[in-house]
PDB file of N, CA and C in Angstrom:
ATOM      1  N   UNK A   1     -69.739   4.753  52.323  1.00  0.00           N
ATOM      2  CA  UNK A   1     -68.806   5.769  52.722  1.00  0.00           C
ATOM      3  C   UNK A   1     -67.675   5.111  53.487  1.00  0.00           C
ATOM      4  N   UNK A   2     -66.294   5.245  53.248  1.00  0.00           N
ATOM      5  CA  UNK A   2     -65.391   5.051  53.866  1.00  0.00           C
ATOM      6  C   UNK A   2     -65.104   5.484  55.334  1.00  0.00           C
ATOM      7  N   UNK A   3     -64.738   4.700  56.104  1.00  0.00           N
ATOM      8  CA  UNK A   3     -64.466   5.066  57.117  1.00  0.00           C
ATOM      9  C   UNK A   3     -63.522   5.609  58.212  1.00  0.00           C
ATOM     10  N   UNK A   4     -64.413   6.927  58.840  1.00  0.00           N
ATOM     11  CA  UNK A   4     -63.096   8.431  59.145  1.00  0.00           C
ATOM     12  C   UNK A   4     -62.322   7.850  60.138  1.00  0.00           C
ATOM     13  N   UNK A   5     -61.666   8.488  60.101  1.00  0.00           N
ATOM     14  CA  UNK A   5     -60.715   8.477  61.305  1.00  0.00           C
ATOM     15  C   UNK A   5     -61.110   9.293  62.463  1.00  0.00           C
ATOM     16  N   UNK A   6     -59.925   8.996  63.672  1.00  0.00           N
ATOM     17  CA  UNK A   6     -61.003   9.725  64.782  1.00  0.00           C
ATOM     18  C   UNK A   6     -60.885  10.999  64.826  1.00  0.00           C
ATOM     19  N   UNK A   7     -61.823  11.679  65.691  1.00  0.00           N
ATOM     20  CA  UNK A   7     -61.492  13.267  65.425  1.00  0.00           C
ATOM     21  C   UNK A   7     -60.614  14.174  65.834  1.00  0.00           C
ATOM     22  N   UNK A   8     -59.914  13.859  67.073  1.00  0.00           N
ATOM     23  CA  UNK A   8     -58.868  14.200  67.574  1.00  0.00           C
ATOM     24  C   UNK A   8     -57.294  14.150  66.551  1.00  0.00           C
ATOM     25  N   UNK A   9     -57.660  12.934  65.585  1.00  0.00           N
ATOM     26  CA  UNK A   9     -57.076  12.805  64.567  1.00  0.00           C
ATOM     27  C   UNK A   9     -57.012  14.384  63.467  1.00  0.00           C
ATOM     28  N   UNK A  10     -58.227  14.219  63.344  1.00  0.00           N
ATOM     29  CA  UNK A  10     -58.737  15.305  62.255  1.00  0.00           C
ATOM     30  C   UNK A  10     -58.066  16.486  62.519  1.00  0.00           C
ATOM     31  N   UNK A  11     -58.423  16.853  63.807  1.00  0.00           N
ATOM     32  CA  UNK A  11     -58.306  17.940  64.395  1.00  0.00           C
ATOM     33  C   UNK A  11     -56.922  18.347  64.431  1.00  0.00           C
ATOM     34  N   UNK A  12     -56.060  17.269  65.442  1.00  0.00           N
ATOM     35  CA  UNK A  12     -54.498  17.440  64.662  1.00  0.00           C
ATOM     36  C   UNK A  12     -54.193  18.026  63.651  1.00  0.00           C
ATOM     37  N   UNK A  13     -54.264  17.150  62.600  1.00  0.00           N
ATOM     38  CA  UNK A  13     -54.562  17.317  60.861  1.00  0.00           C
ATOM     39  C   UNK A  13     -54.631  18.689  60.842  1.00  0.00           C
ATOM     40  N   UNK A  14     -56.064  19.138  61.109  1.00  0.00           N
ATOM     41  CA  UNK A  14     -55.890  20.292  60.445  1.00  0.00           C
ATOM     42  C   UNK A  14     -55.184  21.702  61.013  1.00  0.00           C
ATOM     43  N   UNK A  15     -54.718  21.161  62.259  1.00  0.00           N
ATOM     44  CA  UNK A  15     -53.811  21.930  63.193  1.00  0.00           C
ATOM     45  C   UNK A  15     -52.490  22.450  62.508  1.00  0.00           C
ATOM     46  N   UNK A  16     -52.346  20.908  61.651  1.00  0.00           N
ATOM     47  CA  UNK A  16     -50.628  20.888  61.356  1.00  0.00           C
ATOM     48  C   UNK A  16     -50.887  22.180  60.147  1.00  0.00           C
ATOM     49  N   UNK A  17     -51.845  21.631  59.507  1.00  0.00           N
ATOM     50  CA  UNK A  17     -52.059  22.098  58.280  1.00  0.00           C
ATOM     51  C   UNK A  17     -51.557  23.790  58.341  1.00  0.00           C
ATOM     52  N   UNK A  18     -52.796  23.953  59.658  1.00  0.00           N
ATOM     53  CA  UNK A  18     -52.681  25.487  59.691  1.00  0.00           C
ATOM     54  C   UNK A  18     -51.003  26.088  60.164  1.00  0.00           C
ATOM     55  N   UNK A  19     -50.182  24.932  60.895  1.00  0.00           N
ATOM     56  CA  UNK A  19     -49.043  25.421  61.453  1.00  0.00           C
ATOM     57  C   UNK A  19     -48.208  25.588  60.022  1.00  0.00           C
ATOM     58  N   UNK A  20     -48.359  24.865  58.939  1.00  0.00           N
ATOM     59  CA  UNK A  20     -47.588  24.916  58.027  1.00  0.00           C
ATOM     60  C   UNK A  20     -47.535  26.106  57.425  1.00  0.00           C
ATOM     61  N   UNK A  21     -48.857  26.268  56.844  1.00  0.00           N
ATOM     62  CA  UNK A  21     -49.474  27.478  56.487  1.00  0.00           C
ATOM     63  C   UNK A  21     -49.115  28.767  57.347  1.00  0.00           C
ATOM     64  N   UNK A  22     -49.463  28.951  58.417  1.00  0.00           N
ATOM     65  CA  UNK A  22     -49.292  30.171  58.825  1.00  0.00           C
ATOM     66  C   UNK A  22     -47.638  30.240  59.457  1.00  0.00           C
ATOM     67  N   UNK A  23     -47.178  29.725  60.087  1.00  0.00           N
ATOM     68  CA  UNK A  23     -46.125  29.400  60.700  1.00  0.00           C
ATOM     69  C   UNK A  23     -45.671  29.295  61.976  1.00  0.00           C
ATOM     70  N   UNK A  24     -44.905  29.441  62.969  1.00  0.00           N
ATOM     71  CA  UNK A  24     -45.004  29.371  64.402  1.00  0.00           C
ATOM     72  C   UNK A  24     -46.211  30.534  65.669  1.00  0.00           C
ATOM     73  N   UNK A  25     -46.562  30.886  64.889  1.00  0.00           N
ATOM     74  CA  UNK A  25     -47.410  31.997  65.499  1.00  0.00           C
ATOM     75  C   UNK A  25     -48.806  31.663  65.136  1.00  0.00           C
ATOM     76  N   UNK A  26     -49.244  30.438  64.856  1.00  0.00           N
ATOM     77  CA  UNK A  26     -50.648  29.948  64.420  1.00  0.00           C
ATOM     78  C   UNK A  26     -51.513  29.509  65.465  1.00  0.00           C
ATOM     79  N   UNK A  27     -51.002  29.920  66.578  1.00  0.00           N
ATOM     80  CA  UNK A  27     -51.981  29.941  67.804  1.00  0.00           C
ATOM     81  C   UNK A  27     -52.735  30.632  67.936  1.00  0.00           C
ATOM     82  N   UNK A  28     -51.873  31.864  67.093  1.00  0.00           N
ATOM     83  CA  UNK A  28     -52.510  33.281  67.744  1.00  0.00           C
ATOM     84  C   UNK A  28     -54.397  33.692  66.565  1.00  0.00           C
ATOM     85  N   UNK A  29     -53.930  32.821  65.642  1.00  0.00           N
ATOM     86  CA  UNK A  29     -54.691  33.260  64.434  1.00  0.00           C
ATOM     87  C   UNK A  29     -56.189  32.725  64.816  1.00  0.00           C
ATOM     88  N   UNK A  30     -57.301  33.449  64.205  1.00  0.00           N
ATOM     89  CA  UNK A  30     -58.507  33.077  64.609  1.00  0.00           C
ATOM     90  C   UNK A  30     -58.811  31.635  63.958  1.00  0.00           C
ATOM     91  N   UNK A  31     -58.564  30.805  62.670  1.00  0.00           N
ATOM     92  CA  UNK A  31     -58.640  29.846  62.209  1.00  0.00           C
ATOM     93  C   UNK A  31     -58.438  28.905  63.314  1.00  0.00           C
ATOM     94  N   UNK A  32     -57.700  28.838  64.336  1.00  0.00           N
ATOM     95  CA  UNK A  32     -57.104  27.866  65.054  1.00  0.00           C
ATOM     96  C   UNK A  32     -57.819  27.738  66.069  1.00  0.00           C
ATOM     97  N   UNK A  33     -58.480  29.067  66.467  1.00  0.00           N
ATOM     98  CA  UNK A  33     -59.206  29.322  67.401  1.00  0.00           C
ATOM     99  C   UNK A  33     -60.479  28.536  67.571  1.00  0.00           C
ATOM    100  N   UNK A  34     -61.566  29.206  66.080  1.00  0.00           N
ATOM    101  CA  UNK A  34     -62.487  28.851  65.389  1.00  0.00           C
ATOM    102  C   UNK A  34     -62.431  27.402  65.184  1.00  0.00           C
ATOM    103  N   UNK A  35     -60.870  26.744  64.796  1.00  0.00           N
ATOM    104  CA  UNK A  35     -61.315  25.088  64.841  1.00  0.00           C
ATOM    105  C   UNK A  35     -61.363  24.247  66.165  1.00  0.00           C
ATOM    106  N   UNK A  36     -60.226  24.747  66.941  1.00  0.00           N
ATOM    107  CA  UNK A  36     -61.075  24.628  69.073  1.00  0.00           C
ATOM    108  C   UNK A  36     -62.390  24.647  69.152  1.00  0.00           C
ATOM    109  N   UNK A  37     -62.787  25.679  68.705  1.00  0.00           N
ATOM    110  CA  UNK A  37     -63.510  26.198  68.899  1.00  0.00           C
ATOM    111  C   UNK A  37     -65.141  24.945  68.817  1.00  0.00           C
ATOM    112  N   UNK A  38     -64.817  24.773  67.506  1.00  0.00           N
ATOM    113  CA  UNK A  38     -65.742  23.920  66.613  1.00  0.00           C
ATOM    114  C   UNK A  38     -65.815  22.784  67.131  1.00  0.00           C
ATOM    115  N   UNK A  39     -64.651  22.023  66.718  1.00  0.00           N
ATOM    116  CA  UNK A  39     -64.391  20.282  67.800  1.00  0.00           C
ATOM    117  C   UNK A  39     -64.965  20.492  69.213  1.00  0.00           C
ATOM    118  N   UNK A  40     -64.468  21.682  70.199  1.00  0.00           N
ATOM    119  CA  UNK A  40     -65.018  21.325  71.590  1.00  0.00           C
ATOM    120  C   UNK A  40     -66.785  21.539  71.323  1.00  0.00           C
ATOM    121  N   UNK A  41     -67.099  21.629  70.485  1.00  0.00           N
ATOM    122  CA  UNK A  41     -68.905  21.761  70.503  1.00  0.00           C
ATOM    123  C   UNK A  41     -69.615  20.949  70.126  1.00  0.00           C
ATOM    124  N   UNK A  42     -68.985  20.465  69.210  1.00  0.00           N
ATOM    125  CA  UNK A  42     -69.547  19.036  68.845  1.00  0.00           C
ATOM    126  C   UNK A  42     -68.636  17.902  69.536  1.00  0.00           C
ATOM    127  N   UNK A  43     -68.789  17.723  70.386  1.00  0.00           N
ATOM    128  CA  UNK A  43     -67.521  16.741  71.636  1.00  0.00           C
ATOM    129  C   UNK A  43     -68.765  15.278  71.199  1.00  0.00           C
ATOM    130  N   UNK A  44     -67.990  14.427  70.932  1.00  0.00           N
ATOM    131  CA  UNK A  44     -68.519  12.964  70.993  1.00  0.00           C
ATOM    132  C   UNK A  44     -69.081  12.729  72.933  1.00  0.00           C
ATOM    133  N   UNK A  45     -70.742  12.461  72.620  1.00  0.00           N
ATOM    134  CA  UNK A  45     -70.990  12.162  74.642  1.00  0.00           C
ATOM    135  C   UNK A  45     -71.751  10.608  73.933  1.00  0.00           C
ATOM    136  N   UNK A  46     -71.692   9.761  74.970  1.00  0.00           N
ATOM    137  CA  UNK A  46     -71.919   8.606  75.366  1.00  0.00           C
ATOM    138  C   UNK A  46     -73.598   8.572  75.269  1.00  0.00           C
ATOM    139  N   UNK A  47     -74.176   9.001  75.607  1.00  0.00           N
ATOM    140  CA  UNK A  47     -75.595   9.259  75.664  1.00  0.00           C
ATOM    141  C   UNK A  47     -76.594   8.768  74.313  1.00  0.00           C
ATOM    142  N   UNK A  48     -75.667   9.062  73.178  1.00  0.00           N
ATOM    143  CA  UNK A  48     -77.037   9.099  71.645  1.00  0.00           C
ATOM    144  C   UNK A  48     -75.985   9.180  70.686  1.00  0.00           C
ATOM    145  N   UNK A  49     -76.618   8.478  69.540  1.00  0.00           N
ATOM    146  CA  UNK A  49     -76.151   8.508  68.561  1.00  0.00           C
ATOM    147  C   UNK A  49     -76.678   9.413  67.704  1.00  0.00           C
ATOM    148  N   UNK A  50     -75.617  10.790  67.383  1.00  0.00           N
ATOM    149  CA  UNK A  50     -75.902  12.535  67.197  1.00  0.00           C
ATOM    150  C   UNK A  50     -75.361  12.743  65.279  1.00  0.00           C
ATOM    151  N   UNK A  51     -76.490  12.816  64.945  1.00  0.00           N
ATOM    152  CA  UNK A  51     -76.520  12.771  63.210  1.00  0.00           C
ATOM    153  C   UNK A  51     -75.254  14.133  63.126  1.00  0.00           C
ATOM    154  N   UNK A  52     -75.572  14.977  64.448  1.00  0.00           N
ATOM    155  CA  UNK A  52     -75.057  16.381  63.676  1.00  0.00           C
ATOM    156  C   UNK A  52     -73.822  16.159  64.033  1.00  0.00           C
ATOM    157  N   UNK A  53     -73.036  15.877  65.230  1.00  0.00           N
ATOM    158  CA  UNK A  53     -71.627  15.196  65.071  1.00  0.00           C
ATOM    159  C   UNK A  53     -71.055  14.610  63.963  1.00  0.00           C
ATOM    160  N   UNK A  54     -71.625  13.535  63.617  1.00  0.00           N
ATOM    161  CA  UNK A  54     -71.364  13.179  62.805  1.00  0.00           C
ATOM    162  C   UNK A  54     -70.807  13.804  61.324  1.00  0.00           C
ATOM    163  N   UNK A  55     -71.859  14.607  60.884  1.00  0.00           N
ATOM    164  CA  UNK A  55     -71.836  15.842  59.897  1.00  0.00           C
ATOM    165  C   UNK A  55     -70.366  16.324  59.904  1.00  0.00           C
ATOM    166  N   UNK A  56     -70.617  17.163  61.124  1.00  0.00           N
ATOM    167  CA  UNK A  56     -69.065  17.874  62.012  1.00  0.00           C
ATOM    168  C   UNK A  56     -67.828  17.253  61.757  1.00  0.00           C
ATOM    169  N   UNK A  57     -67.979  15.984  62.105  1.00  0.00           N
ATOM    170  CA  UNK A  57     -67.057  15.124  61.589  1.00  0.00           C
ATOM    171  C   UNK A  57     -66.611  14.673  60.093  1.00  0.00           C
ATOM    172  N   UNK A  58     -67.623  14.603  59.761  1.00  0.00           N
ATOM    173  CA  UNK A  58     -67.245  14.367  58.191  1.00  0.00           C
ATOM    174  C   UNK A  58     -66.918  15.791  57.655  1.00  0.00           C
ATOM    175  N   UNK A  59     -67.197  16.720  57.679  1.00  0.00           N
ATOM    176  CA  UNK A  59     -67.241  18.136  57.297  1.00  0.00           C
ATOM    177  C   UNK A  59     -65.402  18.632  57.096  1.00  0.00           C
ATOM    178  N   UNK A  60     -64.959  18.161  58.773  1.00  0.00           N
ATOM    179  CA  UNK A  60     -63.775  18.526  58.791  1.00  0.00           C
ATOM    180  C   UNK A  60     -62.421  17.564  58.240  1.00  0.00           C
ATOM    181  N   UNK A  61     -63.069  16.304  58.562  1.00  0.00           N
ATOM    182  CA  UNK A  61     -62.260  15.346  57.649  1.00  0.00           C
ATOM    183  C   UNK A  61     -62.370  15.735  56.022  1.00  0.00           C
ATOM    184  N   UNK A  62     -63.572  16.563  55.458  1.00  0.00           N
ATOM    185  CA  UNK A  62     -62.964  17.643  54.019  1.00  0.00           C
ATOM    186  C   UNK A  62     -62.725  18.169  54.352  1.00  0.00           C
ATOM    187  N   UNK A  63     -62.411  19.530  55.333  1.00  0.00           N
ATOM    188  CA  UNK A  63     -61.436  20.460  55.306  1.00  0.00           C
ATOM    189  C   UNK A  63     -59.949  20.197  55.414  1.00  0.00           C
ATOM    190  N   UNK A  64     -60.133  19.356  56.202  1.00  0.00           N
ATOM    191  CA  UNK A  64     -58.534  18.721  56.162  1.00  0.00           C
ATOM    192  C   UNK A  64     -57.769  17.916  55.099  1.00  0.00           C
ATOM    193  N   UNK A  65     -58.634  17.377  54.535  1.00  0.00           N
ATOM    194  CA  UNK A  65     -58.511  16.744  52.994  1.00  0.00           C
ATOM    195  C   UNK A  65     -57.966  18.135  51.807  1.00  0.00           C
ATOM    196  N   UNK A  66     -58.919  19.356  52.118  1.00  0.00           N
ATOM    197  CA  UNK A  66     -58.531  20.489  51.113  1.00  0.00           C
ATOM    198  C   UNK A  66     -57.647  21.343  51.230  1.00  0.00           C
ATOM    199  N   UNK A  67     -57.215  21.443  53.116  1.00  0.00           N
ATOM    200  CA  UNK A  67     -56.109  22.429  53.336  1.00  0.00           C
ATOM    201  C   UNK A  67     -54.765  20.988  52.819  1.00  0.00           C
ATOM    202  N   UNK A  68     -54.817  19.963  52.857  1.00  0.00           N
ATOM    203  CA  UNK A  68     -53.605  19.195  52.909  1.00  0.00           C
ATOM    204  C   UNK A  68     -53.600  19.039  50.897  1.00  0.00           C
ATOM    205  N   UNK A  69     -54.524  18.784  49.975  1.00  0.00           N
ATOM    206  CA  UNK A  69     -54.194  19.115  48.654  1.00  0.00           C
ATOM    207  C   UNK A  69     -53.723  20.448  48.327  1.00  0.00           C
ATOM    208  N   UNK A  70     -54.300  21.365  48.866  1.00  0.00           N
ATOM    209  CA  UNK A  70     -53.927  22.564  48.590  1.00  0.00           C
ATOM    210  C   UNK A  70     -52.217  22.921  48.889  1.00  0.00           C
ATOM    211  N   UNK A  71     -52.011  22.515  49.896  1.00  0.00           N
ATOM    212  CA  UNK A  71     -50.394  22.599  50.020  1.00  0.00           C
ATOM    213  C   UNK A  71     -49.484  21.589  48.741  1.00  0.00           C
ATOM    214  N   UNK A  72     -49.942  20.829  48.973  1.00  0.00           N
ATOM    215  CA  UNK A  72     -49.209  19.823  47.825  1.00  0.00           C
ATOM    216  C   UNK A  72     -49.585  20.520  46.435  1.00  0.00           C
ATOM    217  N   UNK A  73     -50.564  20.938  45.812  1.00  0.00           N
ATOM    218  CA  UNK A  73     -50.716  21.624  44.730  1.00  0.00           C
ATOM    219  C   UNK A  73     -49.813  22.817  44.876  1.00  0.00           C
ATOM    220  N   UNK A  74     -49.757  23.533  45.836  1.00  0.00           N
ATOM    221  CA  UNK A  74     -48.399  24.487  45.708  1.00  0.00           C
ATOM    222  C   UNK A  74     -47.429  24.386  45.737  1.00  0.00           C
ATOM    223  N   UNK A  75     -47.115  23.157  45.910  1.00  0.00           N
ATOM    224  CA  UNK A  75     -45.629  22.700  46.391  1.00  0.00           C
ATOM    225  C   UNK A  75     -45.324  22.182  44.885  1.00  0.00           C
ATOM    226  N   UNK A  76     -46.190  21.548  44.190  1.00  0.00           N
ATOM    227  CA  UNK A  76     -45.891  21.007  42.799  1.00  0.00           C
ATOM    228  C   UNK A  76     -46.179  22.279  41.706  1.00  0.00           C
ATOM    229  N   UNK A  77     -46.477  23.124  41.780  1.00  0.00           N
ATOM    230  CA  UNK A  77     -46.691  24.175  41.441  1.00  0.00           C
ATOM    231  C   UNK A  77     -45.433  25.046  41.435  1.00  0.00           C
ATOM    232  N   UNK A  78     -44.964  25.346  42.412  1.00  0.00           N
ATOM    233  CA  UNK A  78     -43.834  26.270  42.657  1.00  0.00           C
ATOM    234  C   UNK A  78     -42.529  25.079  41.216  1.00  0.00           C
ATOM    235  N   UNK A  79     -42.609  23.651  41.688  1.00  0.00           N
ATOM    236  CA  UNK A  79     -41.630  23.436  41.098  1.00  0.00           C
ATOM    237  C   UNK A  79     -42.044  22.955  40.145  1.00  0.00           C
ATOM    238  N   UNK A  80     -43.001  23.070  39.589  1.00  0.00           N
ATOM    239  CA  UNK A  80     -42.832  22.513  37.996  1.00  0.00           C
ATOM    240  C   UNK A  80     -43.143  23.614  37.124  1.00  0.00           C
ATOM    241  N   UNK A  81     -43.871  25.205  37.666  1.00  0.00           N
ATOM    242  CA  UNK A  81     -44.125  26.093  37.253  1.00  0.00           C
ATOM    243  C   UNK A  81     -43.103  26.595  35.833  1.00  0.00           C
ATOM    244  N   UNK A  82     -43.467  27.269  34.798  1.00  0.00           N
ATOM    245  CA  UNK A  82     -42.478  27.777  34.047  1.00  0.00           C
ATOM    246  C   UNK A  82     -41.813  29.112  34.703  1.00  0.00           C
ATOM    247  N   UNK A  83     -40.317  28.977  34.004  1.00  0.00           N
ATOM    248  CA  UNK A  83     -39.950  30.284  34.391  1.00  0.00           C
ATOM    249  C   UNK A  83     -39.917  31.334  33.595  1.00  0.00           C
ATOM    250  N   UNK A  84     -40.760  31.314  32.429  1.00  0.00           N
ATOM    251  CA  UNK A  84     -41.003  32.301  31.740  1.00  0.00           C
ATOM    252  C   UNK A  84     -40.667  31.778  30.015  1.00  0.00           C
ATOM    253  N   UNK A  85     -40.048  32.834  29.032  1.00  0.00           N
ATOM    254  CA  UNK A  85     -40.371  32.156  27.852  1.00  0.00           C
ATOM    255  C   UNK A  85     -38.797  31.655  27.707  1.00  0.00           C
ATOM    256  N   UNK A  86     -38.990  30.285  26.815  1.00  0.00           N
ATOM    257  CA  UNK A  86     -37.708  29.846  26.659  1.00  0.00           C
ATOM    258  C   UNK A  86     -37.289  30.192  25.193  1.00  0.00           C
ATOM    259  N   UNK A  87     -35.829  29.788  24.638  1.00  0.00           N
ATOM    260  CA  UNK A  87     -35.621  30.216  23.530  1.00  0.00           C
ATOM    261  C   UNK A  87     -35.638  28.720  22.730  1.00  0.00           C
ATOM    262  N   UNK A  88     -35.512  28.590  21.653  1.00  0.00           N
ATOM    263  CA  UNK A  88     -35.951  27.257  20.797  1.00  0.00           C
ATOM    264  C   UNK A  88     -34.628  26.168  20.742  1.00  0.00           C
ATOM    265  N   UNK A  89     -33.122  27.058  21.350  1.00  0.00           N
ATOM    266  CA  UNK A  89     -32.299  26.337  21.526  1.00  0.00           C
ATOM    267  C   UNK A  89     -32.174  25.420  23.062  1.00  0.00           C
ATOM    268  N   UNK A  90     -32.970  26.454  24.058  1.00  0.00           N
ATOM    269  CA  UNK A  90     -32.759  25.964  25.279  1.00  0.00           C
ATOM    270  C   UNK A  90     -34.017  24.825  25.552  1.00  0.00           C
ATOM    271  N   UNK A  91     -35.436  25.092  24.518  1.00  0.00           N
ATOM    272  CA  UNK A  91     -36.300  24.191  24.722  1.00  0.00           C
ATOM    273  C   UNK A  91     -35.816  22.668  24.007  1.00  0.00           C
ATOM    274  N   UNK A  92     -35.055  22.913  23.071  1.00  0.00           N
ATOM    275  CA  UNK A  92     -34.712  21.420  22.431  1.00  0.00           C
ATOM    276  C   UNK A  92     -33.836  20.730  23.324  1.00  0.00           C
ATOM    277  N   UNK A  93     -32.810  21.583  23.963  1.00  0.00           N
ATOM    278  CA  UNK A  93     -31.699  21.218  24.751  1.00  0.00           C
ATOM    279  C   UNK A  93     -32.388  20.485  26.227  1.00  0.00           C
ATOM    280  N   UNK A  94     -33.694  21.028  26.210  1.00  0.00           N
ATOM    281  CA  UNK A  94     -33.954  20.233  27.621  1.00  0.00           C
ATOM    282  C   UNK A  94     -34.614  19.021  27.492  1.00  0.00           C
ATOM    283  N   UNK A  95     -35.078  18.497  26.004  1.00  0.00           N
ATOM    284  CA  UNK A  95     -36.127  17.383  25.823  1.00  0.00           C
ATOM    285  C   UNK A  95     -34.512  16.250  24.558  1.00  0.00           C
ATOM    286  N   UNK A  96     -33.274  16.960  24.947  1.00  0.00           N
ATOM    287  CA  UNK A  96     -32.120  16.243  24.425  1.00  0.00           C
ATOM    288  C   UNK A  96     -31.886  16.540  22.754  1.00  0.00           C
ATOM    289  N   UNK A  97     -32.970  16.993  22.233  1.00  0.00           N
ATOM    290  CA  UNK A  97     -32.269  17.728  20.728  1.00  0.00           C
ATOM    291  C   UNK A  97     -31.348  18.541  20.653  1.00  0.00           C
ATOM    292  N   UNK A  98     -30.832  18.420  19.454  1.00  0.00           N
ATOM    293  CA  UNK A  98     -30.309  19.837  18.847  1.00  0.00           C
ATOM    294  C   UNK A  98     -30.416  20.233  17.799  1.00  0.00           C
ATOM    295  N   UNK A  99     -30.589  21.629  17.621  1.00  0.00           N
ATOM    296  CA  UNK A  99     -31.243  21.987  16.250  1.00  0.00           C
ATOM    297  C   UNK A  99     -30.511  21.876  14.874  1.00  0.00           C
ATOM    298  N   UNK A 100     -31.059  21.774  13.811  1.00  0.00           N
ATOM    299  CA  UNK A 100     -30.461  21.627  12.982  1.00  0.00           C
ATOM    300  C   UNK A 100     -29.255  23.057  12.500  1.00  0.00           C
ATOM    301  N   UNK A 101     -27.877  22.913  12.015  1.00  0.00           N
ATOM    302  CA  UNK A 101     -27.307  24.023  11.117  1.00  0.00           C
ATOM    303  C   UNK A 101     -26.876  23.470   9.882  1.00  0.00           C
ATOM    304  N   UNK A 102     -27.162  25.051   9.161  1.00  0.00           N
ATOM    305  CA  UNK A 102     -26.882  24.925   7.711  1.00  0.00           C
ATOM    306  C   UNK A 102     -25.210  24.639   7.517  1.00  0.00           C
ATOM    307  N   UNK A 103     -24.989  23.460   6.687  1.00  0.00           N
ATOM    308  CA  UNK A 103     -23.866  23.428   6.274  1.00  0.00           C
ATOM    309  C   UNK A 103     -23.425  24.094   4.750  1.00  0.00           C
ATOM    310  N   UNK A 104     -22.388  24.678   5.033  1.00  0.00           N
ATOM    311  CA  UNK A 104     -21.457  25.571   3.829  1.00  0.00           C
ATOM    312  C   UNK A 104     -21.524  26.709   4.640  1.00  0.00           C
ATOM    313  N   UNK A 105     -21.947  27.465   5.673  1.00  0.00           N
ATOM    314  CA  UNK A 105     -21.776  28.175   5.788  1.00  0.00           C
ATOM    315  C   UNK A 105     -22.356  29.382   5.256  1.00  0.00           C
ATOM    316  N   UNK A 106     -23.799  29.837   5.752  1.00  0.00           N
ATOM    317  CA  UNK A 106     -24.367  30.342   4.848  1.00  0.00           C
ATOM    318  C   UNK A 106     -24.672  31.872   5.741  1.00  0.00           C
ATOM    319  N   UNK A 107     -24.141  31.846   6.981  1.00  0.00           N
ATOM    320  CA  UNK A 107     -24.046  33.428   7.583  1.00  0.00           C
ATOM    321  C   UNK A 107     -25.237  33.128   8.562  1.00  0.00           C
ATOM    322  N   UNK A 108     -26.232  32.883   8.721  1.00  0.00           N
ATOM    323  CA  UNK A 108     -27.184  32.833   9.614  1.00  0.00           C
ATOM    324  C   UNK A 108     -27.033  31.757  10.981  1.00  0.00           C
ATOM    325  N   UNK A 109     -26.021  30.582  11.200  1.00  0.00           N
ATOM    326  CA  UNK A 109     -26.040  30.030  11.842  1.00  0.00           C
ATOM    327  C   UNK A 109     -24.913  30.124  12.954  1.00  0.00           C
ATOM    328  N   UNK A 110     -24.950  29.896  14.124  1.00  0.00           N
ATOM    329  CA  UNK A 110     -24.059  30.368  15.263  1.00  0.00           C
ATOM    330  C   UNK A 110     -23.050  29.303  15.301  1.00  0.00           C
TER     331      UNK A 110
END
């Protein structure tokens, strides 16, 4: 297993995450609360080496891993998304074709 970073780190992390997400008022929200909440309980003490910290720790280093893909998947999402249906002149025109027209003049071509 690769090795985490510290948790105060994490915790940041997933702070920002939530500030992005929710926006300047993400203090107020229980998520933010709930992750205080969480970190101050499992607090690293000097005493023993604590399997379930540990856990805690790894746990949130994935949450923070999934709230931070998840933004980037929306962010590449929003802009590569389609904007609906294209027409066969505007799809050739964007990959640099152009479509073929009938020469002589046969009434069907623009």
């Amino acid at each position: 297993m690769a090795t985490l970073s510290s948790p105060l780190r994490v915790c940041r992390g997933i702070l920002r995450e939530l500030r992005a997400i929710q926006g300047p008022s993400y203090k107020k929200s229980l998520a933010y609360n709930y992750v205080l909440d969480q970190f101050r309980k499992n607090k690293v003490t000097g005493e023993r080496y604590c399997r379930a910290q540990q856990e805690a720790h790894h746990d949130s280093h994935t949450y923070l891993c999934l709230l931070a893909a998840t933004r980037n998947h929306l962010a590449l999402h929003n802009l590569y998304h389609g904007k609906g249906e294209r027409s066969p002149e505007e799809v050739a025109g964007l990959v640099g074709l152009r479509l073929p027209t009938q020469p002589g003049g046969k009434g069907w071509e623009k």
